[in-house]
C-alpha atoms as a PDB file:
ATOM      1  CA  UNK A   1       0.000   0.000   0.000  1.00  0.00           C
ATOM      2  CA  UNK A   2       2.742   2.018   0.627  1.00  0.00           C
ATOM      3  CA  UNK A   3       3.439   2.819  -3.347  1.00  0.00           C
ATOM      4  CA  UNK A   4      -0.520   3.130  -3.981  1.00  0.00           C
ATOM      5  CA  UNK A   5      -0.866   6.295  -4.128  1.00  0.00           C
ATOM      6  CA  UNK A   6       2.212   7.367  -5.496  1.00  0.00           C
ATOM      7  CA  UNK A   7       1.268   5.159  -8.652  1.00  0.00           C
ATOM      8  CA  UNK A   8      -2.132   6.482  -8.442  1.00  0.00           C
ATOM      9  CA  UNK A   9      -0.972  10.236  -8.944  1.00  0.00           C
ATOM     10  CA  UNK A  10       1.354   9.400 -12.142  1.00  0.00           C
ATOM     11  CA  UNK A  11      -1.418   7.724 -13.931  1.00  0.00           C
ATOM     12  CA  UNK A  12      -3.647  11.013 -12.751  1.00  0.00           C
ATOM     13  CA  UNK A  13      -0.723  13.324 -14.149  1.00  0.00           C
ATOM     14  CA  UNK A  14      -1.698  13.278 -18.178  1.00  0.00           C
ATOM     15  CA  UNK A  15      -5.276  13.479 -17.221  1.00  0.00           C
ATOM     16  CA  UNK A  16      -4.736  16.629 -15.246  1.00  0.00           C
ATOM     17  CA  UNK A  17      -2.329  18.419 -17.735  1.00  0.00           C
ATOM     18  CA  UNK A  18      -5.094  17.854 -19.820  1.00  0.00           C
ATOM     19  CA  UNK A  19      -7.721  19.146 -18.137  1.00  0.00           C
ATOM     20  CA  UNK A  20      -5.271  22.518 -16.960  1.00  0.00           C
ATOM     21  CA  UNK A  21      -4.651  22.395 -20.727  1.00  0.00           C
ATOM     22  CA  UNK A  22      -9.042  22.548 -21.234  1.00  0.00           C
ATOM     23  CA  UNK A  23      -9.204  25.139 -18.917  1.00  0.00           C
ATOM     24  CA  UNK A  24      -6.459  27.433 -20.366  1.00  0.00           C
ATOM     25  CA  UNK A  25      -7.446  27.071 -23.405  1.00  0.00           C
ATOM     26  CA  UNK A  26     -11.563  27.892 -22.466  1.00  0.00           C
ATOM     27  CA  UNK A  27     -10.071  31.129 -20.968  1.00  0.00           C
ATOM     28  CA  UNK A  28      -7.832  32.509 -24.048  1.00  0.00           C
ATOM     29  CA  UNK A  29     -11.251  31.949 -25.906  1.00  0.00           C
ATOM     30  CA  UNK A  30     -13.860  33.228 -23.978  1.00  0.00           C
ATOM     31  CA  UNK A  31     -11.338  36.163 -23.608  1.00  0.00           C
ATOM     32  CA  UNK A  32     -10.863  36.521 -27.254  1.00  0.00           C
ATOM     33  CA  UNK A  33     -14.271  35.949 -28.483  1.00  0.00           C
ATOM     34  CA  UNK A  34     -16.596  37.556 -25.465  1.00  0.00           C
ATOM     35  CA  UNK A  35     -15.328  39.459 -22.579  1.00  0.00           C
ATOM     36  CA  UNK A  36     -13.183  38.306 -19.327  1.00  0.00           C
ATOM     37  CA  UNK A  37     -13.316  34.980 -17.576  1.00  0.00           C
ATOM     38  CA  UNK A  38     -15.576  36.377 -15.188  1.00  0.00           C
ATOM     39  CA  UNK A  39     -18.630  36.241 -17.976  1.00  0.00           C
ATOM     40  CA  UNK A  40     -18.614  40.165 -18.831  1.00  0.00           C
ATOM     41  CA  UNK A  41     -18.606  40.625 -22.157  1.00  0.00           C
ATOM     42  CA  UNK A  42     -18.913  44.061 -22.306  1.00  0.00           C
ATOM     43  CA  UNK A  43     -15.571  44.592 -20.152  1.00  0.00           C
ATOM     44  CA  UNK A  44     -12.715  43.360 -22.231  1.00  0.00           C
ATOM     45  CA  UNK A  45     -10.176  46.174 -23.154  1.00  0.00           C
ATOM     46  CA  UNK A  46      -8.538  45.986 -26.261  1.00  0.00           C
ATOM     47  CA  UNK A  47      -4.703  44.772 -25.738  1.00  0.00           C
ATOM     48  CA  UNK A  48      -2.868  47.488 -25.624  1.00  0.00           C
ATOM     49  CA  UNK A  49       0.465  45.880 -27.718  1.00  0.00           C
ATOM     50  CA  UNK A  50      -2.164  44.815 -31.074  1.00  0.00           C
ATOM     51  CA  UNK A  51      -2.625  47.506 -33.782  1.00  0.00           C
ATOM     52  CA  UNK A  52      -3.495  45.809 -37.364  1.00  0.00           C
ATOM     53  CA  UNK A  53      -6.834  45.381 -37.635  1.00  0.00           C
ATOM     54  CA  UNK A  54      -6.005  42.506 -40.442  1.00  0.00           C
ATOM     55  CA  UNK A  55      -6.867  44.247 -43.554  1.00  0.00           C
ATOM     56  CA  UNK A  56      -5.934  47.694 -44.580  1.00  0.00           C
ATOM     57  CA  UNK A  57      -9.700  48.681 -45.848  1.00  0.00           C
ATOM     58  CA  UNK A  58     -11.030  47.167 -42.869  1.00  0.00           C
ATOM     59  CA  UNK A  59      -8.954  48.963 -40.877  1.00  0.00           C
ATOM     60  CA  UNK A  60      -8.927  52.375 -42.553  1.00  0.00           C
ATOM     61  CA  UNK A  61     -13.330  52.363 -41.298  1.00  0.00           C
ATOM     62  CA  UNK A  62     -12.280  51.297 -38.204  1.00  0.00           C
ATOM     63  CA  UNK A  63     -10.226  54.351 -37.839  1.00  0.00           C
ATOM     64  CA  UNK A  64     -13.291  56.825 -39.340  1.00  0.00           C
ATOM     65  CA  UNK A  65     -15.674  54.908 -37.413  1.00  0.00           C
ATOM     66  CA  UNK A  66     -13.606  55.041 -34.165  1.00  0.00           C
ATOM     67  CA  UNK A  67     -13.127  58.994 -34.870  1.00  0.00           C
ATOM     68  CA  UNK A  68     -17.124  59.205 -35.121  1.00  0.00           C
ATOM     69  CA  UNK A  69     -18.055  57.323 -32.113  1.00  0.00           C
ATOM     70  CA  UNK A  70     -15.544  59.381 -30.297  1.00  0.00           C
ATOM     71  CA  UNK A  71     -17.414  62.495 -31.493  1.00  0.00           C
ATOM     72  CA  UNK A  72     -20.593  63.729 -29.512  1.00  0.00           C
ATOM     73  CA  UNK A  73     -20.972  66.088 -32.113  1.00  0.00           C
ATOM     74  CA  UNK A  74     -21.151  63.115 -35.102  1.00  0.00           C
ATOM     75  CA  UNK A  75     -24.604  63.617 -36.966  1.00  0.00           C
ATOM     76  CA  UNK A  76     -25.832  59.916 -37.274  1.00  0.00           C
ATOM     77  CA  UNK A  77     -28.317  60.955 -39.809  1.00  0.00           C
ATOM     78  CA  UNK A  78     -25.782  61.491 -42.586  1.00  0.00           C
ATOM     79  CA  UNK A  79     -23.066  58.971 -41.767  1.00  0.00           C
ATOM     80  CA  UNK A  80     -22.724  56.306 -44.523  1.00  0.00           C
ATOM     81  CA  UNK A  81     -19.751  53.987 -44.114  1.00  0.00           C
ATOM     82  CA  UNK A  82     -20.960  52.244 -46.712  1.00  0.00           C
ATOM     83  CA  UNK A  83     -19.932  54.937 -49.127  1.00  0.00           C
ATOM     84  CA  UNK A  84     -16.634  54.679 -47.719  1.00  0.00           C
ATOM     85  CA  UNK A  85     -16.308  51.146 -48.589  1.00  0.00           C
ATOM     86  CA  UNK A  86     -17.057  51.820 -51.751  1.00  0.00           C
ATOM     87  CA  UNK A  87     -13.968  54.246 -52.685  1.00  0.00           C
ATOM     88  CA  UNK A  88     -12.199  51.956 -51.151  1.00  0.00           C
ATOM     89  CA  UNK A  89     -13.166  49.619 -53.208  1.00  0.00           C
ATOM     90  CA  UNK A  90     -12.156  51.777 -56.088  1.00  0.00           C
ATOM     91  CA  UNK A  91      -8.430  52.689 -54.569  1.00  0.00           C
ATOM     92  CA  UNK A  92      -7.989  48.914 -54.667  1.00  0.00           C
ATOM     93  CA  UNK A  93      -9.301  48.663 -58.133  1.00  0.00           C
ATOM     94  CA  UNK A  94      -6.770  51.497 -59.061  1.00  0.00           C
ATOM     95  CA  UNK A  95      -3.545  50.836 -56.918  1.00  0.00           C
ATOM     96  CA  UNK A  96      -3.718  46.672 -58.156  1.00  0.00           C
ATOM     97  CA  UNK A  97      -5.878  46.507 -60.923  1.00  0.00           C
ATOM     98  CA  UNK A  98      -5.577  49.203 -63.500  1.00  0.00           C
ATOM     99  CA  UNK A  99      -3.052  49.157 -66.830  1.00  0.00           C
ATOM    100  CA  UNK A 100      -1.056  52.321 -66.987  1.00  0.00           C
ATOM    101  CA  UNK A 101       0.944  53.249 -69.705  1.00  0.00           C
ATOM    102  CA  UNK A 102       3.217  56.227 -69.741  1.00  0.00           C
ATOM    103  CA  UNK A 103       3.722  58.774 -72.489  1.00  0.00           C
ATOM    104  CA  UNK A 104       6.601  61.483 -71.363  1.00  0.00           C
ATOM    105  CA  UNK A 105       5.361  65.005 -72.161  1.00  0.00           C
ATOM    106  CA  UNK A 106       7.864  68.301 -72.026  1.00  0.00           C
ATOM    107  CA  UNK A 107       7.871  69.195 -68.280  1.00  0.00           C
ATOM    108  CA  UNK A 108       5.751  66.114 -67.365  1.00  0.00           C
ATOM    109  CA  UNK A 109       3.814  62.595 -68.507  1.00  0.00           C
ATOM    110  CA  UNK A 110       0.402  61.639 -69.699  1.00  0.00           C
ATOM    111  CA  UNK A 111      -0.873  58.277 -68.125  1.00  0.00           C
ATOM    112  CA  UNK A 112      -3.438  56.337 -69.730  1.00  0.00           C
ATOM    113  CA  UNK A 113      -5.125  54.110 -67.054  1.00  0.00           C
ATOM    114  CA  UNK A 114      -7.631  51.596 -68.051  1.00  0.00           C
ATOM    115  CA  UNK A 115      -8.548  48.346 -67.595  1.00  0.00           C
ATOM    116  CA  UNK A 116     -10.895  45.471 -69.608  1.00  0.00           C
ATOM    117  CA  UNK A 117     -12.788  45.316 -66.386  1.00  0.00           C
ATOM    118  CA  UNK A 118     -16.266  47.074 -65.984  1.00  0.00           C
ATOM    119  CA  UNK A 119     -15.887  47.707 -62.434  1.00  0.00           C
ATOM    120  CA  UNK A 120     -11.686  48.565 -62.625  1.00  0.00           C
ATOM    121  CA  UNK A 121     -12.790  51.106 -65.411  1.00  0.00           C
ATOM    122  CA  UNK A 122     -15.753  52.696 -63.126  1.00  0.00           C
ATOM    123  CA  UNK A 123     -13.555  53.137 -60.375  1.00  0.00           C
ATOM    124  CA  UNK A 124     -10.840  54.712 -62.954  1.00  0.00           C
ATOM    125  CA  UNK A 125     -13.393  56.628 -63.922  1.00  0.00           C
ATOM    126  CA  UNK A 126     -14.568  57.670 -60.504  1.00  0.00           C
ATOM    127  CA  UNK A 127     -11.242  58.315 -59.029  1.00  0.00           C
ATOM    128  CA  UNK A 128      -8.659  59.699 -61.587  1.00  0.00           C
ATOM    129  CA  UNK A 129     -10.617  62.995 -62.646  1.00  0.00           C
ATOM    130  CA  UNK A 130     -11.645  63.734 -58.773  1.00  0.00           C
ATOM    131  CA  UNK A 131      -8.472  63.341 -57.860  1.00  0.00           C
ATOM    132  CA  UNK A 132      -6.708  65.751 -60.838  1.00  0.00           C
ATOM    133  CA  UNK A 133      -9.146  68.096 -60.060  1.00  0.00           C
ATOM    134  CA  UNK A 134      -8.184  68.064 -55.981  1.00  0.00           C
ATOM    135  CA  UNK A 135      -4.543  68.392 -56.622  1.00  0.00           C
ATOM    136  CA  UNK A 136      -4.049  70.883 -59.590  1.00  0.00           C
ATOM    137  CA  UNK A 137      -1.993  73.402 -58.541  1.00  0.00           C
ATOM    138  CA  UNK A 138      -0.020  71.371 -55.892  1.00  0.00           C
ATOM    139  CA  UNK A 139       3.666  71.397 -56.108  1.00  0.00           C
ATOM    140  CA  UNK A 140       3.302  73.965 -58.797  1.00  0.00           C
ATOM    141  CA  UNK A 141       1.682  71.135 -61.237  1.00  0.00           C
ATOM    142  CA  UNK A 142      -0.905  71.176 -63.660  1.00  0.00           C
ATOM    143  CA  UNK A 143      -3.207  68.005 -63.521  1.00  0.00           C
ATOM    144  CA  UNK A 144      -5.755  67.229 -66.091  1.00  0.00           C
ATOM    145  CA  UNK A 145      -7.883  64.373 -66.192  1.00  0.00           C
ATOM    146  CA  UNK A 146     -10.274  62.948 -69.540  1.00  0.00           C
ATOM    147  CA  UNK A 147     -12.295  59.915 -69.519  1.00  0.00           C
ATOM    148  CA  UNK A 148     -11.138  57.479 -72.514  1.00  0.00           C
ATOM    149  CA  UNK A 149     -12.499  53.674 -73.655  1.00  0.00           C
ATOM    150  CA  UNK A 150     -12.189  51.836 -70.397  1.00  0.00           C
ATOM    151  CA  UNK A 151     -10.786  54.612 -68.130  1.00  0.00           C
ATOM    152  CA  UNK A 152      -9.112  57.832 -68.091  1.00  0.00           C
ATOM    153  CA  UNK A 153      -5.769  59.374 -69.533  1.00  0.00           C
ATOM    154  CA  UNK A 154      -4.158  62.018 -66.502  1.00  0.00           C
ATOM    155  CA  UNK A 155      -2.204  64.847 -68.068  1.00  0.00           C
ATOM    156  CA  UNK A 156       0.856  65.960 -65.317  1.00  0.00           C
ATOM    157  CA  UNK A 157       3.176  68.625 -66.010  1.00  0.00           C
ATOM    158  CA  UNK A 158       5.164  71.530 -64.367  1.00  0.00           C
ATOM    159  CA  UNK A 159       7.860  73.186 -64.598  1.00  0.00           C
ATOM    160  CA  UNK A 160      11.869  73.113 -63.601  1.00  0.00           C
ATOM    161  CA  UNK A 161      12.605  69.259 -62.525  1.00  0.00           C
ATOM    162  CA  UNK A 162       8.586  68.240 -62.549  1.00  0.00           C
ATOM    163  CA  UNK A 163       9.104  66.359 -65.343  1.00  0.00           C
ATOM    164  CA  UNK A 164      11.794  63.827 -63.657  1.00  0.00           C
ATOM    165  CA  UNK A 165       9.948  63.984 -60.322  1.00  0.00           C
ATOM    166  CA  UNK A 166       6.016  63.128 -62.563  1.00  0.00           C
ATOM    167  CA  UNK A 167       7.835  59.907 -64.342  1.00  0.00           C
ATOM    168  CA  UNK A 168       9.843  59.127 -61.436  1.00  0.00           C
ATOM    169  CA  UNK A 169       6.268  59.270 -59.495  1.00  0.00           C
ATOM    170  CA  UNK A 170       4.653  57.455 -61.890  1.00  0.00           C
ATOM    171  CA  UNK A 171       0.786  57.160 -61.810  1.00  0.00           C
ATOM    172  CA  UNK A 172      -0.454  55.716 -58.465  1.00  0.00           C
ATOM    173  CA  UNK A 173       3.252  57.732 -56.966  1.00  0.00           C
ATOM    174  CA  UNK A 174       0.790  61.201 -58.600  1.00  0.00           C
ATOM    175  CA  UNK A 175      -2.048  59.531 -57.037  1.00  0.00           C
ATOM    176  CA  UNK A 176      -0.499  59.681 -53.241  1.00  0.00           C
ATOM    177  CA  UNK A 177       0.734  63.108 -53.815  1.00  0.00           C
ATOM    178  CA  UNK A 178      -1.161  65.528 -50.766  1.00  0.00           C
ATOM    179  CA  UNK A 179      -2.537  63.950 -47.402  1.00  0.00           C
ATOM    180  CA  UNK A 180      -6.390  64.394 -48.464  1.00  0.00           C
ATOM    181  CA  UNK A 181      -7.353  61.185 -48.828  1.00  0.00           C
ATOM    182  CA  UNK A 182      -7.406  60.696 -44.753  1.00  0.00           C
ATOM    183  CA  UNK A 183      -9.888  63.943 -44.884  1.00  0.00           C
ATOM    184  CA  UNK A 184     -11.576  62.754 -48.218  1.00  0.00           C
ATOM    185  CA  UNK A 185     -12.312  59.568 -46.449  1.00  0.00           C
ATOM    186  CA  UNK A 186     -14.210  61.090 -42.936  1.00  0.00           C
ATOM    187  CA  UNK A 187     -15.936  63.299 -45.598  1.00  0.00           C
ATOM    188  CA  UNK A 188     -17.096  60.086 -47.563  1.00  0.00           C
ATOM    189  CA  UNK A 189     -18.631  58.430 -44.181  1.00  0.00           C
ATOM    190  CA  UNK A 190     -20.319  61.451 -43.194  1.00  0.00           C
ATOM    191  CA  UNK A 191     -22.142  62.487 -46.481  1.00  0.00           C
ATOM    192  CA  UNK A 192     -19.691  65.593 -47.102  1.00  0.00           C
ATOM    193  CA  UNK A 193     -18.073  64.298 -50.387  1.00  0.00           C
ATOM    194  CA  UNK A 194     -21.096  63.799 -53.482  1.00  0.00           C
ATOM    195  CA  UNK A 195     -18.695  64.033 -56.240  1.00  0.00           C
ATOM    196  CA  UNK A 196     -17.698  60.439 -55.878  1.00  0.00           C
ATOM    197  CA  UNK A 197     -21.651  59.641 -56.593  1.00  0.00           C
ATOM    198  CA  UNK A 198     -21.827  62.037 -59.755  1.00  0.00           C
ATOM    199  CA  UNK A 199     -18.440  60.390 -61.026  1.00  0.00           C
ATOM    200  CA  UNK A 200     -20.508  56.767 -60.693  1.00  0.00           C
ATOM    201  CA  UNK A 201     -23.387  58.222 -62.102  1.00  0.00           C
ATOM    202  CA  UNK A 202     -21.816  59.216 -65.569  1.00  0.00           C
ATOM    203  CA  UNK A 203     -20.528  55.991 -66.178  1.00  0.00           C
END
């Protein structure tokens, strides 16, 4: 008897790593997917060391939406995230989808963007001319932007070194040029840009 119980506590052992194992395991998820072990699941704060949000879209409305929820002041009446989604629909159409070919200009480029695609040559279409029309003038450049047979050609010249810095740019480099797309963006969830609707409406 003496070695009983010994024995019987190393047979036990897998059984209770197992069951520790259960139980860790039914905490990480009910912490993950619903609150704090306690059974809140209202409570659980974000952890603080996590910051992608898994998908750049995704995470670019979590940021407007975030912004607006912080905002007392946010009129719920004219918010539509959905419109958001959309243009961000169409940068990814753009940025990854789009054929570009160059033609160098004196003091600049033309770009002819289209695509074979309906929907890449809507969003073309929808973005291209907007966005000429946002940023003429900027950096002492002259943007133009005409729709063509399945998207848009974007005139870009200027003077001194533009020319080097427009085909060194490229397209989508013209595209990035200004920080209004973070402002274009809350404008889009809160019913404050309508151009982007016309653009889809002439298509």
């Amino acid at each position: 008897m003496k070695h009983a119980i010994p024995i019987l506590l190393i047979l036990a052992l897998p059984g209770l790593a197992t069951a520790q194992d259960h139980t860790a395991h039914g905490k990480a998820h009910h912490m993950t997917h619903g609150g704090d072990i306690s059974g809140d699941t209202h409570t659980m704060a974000e952890p603080a060391d996590l910051r992608e949000a898994g998908q750049s879209a995704f995470a670019t409305i979590q940021e407007i939406v975030a912004r607006l929820m912080a905002d007392p002041a946010t009129d719920w009446a004219t918010v539509d995230i959905e419109a958001l989604r959309q243009h961000l629909v169409d940068m990814d159409n753009v940025t990854l989808r789009a054929q570009v070919e160059t033609r160098p200009l004196d003091g600049g480029a033309r770009f002819v963007v289209t695509s074979n695609d309906p929907a890449v040559t809507a969003s073309i279409r929808a973005m291209v001319p907007a966005h000429a029309a946002t940023m003429d003038g900027v950096q002492g450049w002259r943007l133009s932007a005409t729709s063509t047979a399945g998207g848009a050609i974007l005139t870009a010249t200027g003077p001194g070194d533009a020319a080097l810095r427009i085909r060194g740019l490229g397209f989508i480099g013209l595209m990035t040029v200004g920080m209004h797309h973070q402002s274009h963006h809350l404008a889009l969830a809160t019913g404050h840009a309508p151009h982007a609707h016309q653009h889809r409406a002439q298509d």
